[in-house]
Protein backbone atom coordinates (compact mmCIF):
# COMPACT_ATOMS: atom_id res chain seq x y z
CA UNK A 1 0.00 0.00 0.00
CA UNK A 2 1.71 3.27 -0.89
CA UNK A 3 2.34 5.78 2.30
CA UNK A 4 -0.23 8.41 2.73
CA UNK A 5 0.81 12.26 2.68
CA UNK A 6 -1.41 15.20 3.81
CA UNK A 7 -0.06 18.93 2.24
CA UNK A 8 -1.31 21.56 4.60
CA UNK A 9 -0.81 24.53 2.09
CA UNK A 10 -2.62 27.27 1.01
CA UNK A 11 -1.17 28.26 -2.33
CA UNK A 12 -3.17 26.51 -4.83
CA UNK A 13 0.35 26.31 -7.03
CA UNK A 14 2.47 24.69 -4.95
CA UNK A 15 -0.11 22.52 -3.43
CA UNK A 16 -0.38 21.17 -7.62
CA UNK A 17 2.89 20.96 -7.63
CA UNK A 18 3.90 18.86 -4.60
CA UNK A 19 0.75 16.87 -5.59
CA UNK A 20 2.24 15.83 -9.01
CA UNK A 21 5.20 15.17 -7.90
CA UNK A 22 4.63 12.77 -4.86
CA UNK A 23 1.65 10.52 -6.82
CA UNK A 24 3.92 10.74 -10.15
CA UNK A 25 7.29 10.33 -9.01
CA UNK A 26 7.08 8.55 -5.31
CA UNK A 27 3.91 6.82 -5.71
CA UNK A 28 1.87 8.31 -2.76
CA UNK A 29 -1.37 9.33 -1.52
CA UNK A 30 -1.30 12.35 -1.57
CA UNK A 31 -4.12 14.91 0.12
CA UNK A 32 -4.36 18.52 0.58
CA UNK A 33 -6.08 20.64 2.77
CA UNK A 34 -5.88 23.94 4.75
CA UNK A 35 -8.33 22.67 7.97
CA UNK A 36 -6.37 22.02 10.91
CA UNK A 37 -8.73 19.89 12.36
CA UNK A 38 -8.77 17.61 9.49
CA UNK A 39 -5.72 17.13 9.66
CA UNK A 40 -6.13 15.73 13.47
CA UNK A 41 -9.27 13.76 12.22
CA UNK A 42 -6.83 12.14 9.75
CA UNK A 43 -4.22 11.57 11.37
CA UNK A 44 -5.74 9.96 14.80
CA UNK A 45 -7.72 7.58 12.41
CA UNK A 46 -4.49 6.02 11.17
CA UNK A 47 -4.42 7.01 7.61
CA UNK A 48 -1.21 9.11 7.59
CA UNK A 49 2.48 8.36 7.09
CA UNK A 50 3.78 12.03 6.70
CA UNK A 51 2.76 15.66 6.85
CA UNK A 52 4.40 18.39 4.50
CA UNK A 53 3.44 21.51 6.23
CA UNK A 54 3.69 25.32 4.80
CA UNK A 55 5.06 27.44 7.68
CA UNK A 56 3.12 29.96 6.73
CA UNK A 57 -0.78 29.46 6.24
CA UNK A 58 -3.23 32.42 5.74
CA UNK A 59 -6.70 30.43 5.66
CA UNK A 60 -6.23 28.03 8.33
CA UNK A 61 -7.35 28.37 12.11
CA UNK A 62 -7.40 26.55 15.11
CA UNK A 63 -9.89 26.80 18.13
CA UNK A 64 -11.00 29.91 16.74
CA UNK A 65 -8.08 31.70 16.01
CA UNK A 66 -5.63 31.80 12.90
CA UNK A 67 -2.15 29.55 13.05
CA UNK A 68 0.53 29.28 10.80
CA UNK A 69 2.37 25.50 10.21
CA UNK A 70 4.62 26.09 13.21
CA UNK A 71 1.78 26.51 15.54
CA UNK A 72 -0.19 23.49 14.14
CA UNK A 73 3.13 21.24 14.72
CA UNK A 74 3.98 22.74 17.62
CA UNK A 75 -0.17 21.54 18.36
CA UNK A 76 0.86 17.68 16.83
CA UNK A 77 4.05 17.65 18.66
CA UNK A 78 2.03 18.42 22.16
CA UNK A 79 -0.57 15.77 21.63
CA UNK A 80 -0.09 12.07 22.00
CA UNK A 81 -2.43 11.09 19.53
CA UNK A 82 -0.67 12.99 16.65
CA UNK A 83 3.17 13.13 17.82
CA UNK A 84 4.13 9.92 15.62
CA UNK A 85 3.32 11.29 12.54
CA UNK A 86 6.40 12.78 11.09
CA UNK A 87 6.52 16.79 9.81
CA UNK A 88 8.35 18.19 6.78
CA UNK A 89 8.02 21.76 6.75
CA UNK A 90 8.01 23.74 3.37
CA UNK A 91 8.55 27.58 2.96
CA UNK A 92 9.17 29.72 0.48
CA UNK A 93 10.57 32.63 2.41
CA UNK A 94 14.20 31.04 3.84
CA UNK A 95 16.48 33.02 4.82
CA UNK A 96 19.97 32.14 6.65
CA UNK A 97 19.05 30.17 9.69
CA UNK A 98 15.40 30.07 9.09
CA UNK A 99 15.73 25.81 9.14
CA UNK A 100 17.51 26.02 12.72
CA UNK A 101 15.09 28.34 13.68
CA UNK A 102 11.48 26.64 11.73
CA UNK A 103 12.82 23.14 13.34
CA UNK A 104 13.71 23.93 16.96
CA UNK A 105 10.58 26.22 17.10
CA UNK A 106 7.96 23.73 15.69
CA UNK A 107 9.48 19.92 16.54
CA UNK A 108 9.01 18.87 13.10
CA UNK A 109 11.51 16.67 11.77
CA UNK A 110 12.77 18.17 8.60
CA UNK A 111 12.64 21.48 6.50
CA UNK A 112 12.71 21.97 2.52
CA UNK A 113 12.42 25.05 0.76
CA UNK A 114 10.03 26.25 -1.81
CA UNK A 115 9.40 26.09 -4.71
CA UNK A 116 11.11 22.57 -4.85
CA UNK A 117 13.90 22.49 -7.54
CA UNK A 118 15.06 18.71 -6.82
CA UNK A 119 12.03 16.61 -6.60
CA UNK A 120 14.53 13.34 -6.07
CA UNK A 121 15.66 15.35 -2.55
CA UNK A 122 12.35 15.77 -1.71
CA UNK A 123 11.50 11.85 -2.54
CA UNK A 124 14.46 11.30 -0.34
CA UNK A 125 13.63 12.88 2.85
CA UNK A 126 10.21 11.46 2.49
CA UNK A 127 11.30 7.85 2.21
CA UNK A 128 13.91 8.71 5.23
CA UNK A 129 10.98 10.24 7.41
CA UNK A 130 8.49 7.84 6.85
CA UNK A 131 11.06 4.94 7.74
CA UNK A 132 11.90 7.05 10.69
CA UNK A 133 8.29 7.57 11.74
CA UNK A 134 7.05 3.92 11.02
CA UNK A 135 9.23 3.16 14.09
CA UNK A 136 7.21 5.57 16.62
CA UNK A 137 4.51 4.18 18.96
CA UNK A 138 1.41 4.83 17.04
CA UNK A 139 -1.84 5.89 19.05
CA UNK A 140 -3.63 3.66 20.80
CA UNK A 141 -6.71 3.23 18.93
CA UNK A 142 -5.02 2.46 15.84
């Protein structure tokens, strides 16, 4: 069964394009929303391998108020039901020390930059998450 991938991102464009190139080129399921609280519902049901999350979000909110991707994996880091699932962040506005920074800040595992020039690195990281995160104690109700 190929590995399931939600895209939290709000840029129509980029959300195409990491869609074409993960069920094209890696094989995945790929999904993409903007909700937050989907993204809980899908990931405490069991049904994802990996997260690529756009630091920063201008649709999406959370309990009311708006978040960017830092606060939502800061949110999945915090909550034993979602920790497991392993984060790649994306952003398009890196500058020197912005990975450092986006990683320590959030607890997500990895960092890539937009727009992606090498889609075999992004493959790559992928693969090595989603190894890494099929060793983490899934939830409970799994």
């Amino acid at each position: 069964m190929p590995h399931r991938i939600v895209i939290v991102e709000d840029d129509p464009m980029n959300a195409k394009l990491f869609q074409i190139v993960l069920t094209r080129k890696g094989g995945y399921e790929v999904e993409v929303t903007e909700d937050p609280s989907y993204l809980v519902e899908r990931i405490r049901s069991g049904n994802v391998d990996l997260v690529i999350m756009d630091v920063s979000l201008s649709n999406s909110e959370m309990d009311g108020r708006p978040v960017d991707g830092l606060e939502i994996t800061r949110r999945l880091r915090a909550d034993a039901t979602t920790r497991h699932v392993p984060v790649l962040l994306a952003t398009a506005h890196a500058m020197k020390g912005s990975r450092e920074k986006f990683l320590r800040d959030s607890g997500a595992d990895d960092y890539i930059s937009k727009p992606i020039v090498d889609s075999d690195d992004l493959i790559r990281r992928i693969e090595a998450l989603v190894a890494k995160g099929s060793h983490a104690v899934p939830p409970a109700d799994r």
